[in-house]
PDB file of N, CA and C in Angstrom:
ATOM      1  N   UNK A   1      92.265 102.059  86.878  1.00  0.00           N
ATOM      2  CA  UNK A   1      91.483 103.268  87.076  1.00  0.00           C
ATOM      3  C   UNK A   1      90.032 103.082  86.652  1.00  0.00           C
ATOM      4  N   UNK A   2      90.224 101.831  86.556  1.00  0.00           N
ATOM      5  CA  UNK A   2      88.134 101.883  85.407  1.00  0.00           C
ATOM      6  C   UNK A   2      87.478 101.976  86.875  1.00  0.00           C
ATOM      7  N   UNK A   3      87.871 101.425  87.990  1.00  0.00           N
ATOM      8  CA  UNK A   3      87.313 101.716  89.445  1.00  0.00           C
ATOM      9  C   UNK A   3      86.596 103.177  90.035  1.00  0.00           C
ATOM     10  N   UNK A   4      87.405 104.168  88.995  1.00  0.00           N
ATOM     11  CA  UNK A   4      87.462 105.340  89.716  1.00  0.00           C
ATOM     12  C   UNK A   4      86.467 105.987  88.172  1.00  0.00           C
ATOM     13  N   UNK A   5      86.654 105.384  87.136  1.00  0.00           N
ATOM     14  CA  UNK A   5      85.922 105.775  86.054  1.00  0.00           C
ATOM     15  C   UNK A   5      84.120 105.397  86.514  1.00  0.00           C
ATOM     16  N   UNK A   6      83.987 104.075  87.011  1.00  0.00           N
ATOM     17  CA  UNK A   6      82.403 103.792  87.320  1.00  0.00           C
ATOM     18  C   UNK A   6      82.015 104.257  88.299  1.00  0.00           C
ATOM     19  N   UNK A   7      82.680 104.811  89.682  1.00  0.00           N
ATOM     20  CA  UNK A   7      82.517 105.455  90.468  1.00  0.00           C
ATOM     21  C   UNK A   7      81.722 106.649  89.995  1.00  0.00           C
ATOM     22  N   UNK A   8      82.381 107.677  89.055  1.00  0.00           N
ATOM     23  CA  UNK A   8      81.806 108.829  88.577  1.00  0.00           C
ATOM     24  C   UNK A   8      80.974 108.397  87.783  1.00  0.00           C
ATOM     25  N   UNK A   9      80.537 107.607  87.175  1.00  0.00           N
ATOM     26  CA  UNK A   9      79.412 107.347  86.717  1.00  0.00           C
ATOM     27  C   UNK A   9      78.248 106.943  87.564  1.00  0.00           C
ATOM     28  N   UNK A  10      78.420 106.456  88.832  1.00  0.00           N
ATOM     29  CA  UNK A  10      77.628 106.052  89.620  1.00  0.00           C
ATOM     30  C   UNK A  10      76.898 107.056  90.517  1.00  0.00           C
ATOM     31  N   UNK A  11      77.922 107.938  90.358  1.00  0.00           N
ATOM     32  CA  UNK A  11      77.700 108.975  91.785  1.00  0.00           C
ATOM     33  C   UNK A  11      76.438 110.320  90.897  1.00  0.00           C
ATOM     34  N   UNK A  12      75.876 111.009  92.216  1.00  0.00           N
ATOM     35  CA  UNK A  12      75.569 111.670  91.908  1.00  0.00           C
ATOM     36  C   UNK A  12      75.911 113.229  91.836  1.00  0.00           C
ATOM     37  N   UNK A  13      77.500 112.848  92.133  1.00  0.00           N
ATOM     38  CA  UNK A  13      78.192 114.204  91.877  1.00  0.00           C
ATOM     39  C   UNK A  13      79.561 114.011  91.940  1.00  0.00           C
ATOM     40  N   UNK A  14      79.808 113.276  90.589  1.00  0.00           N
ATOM     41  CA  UNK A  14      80.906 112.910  89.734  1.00  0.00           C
ATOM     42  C   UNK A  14      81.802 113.789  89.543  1.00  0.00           C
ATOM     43  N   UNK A  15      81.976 114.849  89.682  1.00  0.00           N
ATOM     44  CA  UNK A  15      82.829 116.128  90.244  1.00  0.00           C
ATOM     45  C   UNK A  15      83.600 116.484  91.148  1.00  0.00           C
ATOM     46  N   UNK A  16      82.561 115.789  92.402  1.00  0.00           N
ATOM     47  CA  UNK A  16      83.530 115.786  93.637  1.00  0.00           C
ATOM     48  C   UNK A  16      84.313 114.682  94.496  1.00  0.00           C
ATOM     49  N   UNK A  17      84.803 113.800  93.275  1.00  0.00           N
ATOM     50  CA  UNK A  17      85.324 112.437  93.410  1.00  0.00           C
ATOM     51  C   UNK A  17      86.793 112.993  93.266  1.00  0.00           C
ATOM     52  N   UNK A  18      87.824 113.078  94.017  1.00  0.00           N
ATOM     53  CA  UNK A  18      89.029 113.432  93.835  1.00  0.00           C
ATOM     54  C   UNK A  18      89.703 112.194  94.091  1.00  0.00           C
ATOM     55  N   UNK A  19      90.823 111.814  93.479  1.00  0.00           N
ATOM     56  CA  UNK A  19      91.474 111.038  93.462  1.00  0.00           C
ATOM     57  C   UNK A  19      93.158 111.304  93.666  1.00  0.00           C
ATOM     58  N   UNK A  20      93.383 110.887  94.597  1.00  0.00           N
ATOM     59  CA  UNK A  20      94.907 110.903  95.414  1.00  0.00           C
ATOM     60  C   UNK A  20      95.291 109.685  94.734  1.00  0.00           C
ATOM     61  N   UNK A  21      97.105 110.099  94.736  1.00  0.00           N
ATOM     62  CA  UNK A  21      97.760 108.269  94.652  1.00  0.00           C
ATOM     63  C   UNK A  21      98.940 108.450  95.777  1.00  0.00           C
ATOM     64  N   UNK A  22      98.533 108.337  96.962  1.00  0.00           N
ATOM     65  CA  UNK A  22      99.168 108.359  98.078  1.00  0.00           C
ATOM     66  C   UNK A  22     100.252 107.266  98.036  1.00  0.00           C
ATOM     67  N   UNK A  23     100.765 106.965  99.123  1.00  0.00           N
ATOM     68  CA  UNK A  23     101.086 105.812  99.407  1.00  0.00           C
ATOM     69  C   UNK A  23     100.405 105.817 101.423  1.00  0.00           C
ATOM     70  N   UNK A  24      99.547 105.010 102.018  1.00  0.00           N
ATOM     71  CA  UNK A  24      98.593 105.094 102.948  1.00  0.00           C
ATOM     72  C   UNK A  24      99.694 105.247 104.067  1.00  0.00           C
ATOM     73  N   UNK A  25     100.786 104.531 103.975  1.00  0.00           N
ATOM     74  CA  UNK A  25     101.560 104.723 104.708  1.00  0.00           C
ATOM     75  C   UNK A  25     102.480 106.152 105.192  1.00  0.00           C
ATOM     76  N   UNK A  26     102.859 107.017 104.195  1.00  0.00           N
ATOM     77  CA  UNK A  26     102.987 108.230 104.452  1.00  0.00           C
ATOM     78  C   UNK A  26     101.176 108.793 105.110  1.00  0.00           C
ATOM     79  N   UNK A  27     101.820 109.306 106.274  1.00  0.00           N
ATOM     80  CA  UNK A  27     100.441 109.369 107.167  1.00  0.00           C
ATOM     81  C   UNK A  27     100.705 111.129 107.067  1.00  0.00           C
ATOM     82  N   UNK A  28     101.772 111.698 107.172  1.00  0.00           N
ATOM     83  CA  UNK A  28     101.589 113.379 107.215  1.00  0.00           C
ATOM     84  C   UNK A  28     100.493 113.845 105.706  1.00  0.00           C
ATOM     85  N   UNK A  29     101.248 113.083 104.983  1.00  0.00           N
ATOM     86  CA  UNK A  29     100.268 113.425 103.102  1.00  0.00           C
ATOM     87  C   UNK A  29      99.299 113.008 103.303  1.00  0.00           C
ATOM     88  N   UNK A  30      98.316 111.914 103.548  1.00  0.00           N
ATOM     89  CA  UNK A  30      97.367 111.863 103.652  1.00  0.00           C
ATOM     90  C   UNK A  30      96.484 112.418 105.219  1.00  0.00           C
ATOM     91  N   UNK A  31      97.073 112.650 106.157  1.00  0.00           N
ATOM     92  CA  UNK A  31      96.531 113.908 106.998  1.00  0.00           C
ATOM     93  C   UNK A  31      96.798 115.561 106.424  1.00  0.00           C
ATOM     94  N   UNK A  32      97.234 115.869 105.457  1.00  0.00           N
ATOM     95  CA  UNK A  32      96.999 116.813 104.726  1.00  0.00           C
ATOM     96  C   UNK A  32      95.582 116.845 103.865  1.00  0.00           C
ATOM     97  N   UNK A  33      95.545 115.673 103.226  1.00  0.00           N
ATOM     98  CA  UNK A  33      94.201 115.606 102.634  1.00  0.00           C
ATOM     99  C   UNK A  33      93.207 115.972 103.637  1.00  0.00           C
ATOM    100  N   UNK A  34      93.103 115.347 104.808  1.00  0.00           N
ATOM    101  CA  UNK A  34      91.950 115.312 105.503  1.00  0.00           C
ATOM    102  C   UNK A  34      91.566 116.824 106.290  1.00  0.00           C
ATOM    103  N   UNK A  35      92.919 117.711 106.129  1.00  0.00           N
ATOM    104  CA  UNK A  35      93.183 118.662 106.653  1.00  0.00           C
ATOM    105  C   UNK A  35      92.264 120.136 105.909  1.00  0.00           C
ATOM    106  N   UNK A  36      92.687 119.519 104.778  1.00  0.00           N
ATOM    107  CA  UNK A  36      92.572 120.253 103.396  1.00  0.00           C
ATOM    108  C   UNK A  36      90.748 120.485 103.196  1.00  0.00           C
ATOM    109  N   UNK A  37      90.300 119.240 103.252  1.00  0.00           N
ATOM    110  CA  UNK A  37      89.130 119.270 102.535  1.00  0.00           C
ATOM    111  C   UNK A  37      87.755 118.327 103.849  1.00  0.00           C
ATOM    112  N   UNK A  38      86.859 119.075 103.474  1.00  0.00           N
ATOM    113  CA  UNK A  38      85.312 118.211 104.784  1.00  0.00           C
ATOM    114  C   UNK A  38      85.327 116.974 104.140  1.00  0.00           C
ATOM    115  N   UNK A  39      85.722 115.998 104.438  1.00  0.00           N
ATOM    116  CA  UNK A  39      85.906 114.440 103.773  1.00  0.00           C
ATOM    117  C   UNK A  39      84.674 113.261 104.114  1.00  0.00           C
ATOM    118  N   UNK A  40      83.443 113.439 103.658  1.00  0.00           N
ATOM    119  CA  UNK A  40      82.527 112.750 104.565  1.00  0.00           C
ATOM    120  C   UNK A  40      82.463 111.412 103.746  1.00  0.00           C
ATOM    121  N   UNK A  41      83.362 111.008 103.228  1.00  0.00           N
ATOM    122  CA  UNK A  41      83.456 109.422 102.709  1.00  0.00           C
ATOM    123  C   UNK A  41      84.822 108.832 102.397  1.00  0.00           C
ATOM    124  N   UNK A  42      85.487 108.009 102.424  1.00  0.00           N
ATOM    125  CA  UNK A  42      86.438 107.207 101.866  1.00  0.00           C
ATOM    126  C   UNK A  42      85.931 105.998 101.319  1.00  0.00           C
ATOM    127  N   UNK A  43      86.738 105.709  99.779  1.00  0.00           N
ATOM    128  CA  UNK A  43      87.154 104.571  98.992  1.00  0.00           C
ATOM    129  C   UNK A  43      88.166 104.219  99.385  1.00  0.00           C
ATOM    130  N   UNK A  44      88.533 102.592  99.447  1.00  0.00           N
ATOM    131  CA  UNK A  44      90.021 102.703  99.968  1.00  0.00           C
ATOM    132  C   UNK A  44      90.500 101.598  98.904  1.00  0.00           C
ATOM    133  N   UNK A  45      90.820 101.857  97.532  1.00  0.00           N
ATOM    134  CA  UNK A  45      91.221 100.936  96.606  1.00  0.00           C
ATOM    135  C   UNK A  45      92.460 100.763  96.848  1.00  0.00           C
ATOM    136  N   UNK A  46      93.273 100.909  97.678  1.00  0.00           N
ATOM    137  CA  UNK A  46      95.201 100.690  98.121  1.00  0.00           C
ATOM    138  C   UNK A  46      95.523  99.284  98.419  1.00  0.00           C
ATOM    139  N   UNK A  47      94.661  98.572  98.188  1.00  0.00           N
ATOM    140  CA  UNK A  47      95.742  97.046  98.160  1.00  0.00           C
ATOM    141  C   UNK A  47      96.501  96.370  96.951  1.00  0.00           C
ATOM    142  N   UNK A  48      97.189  95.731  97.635  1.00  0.00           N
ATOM    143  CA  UNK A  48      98.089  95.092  96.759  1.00  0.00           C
ATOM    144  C   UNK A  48      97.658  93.476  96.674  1.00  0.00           C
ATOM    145  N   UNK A  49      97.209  93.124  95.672  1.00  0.00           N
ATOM    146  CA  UNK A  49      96.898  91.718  95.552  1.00  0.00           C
ATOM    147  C   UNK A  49      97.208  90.549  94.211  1.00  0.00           C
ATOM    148  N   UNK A  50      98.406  90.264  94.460  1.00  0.00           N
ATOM    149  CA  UNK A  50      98.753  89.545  93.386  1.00  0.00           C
ATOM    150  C   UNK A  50      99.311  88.427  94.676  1.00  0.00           C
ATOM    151  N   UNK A  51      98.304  87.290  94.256  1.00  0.00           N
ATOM    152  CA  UNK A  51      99.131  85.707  95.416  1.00  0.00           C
ATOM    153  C   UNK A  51      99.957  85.531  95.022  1.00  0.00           C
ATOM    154  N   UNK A  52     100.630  85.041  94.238  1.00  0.00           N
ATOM    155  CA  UNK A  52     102.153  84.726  94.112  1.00  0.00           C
ATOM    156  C   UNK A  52     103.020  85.835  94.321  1.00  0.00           C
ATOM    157  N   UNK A  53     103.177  87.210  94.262  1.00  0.00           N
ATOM    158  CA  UNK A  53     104.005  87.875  95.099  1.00  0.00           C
ATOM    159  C   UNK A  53     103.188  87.845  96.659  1.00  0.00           C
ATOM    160  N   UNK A  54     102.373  88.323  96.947  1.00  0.00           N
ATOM    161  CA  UNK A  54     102.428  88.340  98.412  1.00  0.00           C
ATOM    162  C   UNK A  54     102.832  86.642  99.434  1.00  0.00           C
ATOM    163  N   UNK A  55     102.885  85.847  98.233  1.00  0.00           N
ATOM    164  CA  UNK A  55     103.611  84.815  99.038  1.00  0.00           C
ATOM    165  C   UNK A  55     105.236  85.059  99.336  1.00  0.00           C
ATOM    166  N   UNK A  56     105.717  85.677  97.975  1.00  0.00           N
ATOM    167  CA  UNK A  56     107.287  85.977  97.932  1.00  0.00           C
ATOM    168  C   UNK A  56     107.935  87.334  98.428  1.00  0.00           C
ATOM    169  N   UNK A  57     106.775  88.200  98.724  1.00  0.00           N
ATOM    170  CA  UNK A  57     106.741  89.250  99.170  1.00  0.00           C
ATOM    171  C   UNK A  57     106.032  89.517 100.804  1.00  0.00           C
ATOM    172  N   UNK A  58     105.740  88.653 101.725  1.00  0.00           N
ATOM    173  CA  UNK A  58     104.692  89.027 102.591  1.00  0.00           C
ATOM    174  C   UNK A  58     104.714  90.061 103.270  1.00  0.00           C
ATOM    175  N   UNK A  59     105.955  90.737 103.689  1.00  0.00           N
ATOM    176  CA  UNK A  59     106.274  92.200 104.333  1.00  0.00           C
ATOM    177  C   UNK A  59     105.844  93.305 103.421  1.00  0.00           C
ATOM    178  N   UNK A  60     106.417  93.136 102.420  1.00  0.00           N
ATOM    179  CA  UNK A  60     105.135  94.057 101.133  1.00  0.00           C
ATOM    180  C   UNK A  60     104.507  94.274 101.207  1.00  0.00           C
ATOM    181  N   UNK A  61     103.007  93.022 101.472  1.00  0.00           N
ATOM    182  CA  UNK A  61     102.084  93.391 101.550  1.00  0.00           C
ATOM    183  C   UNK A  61     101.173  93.456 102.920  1.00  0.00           C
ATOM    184  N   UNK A  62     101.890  93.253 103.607  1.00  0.00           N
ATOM    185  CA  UNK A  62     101.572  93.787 105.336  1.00  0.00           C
ATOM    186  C   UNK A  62     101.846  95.074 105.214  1.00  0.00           C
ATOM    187  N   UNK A  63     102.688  95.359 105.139  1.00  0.00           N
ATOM    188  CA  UNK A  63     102.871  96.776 105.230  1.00  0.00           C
ATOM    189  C   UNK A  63     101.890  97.819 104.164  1.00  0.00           C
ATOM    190  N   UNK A  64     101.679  97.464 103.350  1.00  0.00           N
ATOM    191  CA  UNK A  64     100.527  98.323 102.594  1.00  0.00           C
ATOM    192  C   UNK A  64      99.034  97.880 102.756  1.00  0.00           C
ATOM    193  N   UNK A  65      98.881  96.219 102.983  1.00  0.00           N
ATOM    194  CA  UNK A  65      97.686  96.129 103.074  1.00  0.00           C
ATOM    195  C   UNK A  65      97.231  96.210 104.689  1.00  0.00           C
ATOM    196  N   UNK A  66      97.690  96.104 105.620  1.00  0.00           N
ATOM    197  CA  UNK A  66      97.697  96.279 106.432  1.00  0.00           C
ATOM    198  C   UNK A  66      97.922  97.774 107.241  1.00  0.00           C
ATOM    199  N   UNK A  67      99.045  97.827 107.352  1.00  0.00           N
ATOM    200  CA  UNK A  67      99.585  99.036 108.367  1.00  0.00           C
ATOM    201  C   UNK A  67      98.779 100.407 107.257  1.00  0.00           C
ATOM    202  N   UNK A  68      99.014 100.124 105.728  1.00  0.00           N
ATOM    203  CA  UNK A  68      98.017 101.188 105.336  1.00  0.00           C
ATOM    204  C   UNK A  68      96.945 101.498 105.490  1.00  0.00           C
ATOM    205  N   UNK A  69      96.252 100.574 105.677  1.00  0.00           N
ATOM    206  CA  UNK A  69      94.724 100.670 106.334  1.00  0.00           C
ATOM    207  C   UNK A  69      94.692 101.285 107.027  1.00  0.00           C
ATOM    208  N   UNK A  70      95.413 100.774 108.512  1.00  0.00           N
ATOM    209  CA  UNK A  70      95.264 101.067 109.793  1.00  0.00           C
ATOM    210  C   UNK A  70      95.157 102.136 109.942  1.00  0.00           C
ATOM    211  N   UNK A  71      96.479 103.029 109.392  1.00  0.00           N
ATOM    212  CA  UNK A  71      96.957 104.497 109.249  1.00  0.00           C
ATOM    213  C   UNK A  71      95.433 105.177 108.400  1.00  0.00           C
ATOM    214  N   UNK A  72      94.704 104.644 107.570  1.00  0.00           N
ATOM    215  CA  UNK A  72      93.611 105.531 106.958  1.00  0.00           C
ATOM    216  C   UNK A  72      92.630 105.630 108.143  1.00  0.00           C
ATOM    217  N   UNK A  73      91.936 104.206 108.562  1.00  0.00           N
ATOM    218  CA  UNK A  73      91.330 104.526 109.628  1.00  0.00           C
ATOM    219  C   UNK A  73      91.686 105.208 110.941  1.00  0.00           C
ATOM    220  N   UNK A  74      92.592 105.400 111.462  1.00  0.00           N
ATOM    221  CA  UNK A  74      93.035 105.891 112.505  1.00  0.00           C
ATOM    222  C   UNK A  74      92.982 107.310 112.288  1.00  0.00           C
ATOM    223  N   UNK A  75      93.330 107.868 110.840  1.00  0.00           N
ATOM    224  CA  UNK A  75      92.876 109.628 110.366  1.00  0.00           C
ATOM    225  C   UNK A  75      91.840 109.653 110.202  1.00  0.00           C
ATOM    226  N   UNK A  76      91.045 108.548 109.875  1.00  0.00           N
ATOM    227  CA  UNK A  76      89.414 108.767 109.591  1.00  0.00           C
ATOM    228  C   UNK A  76      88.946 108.764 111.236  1.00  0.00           C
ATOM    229  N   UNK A  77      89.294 108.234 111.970  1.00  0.00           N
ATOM    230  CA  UNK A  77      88.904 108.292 113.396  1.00  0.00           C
ATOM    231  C   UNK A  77      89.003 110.052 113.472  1.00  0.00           C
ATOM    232  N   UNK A  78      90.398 110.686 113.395  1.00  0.00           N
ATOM    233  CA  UNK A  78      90.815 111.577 113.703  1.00  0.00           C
ATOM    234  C   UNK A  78      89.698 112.720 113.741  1.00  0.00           C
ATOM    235  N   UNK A  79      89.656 112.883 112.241  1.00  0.00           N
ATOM    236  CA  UNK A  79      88.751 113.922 111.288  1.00  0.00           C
ATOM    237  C   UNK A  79      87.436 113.777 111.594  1.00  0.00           C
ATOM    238  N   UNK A  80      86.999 112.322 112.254  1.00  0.00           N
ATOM    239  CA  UNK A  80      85.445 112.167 112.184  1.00  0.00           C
ATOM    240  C   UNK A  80      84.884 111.791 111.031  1.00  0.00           C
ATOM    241  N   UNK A  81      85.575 110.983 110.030  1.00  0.00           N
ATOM    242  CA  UNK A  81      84.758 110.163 108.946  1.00  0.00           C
ATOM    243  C   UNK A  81      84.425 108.917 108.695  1.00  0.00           C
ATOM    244  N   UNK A  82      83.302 108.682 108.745  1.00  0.00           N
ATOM    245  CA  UNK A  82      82.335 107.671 109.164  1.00  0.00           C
ATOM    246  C   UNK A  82      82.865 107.073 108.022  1.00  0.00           C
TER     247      UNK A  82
END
């Protein structure tokens, strides 16, 4: 979380930094977010990166680092966020 701690320190309106712990792949919950609120930015800290599991794991991390993406951009297409 120190990611999301320097963020609000960085920003100039450290207030309106909300933080979800989705999983990217549930696409209805995070098209609720986008539903919910005028979203004119995304962070997308959701990967999974440890090499020795994603060697022992590679569907793991296709599926989150990958297909989760996809699924964010494809709602960010949706909503119109650049």
């Amino acid at each position: 979380m120190k990611c999301l701690e320097k963020l609000r320190v960085v920003s100039n309106k450290p207030k309106s930094i909300i933080f979800y712990q989705y999983d990217l792949n549930n696409e209805n919950a995070i098209a609720e977010i986008f539903k919910t609120f005028s979203i004119t930015s995304v962070v997308h800290f959701a990967s999974l990166n440890t090499g020795r599991e994603s060697v022992a794991q590679p569907l793991k991390y296709y599926q989150n680092n990958i297909c989760g993406t996809v699924t964010l951009l494809r709602l960010m297409k949706k909503y119109e966020v650049n």
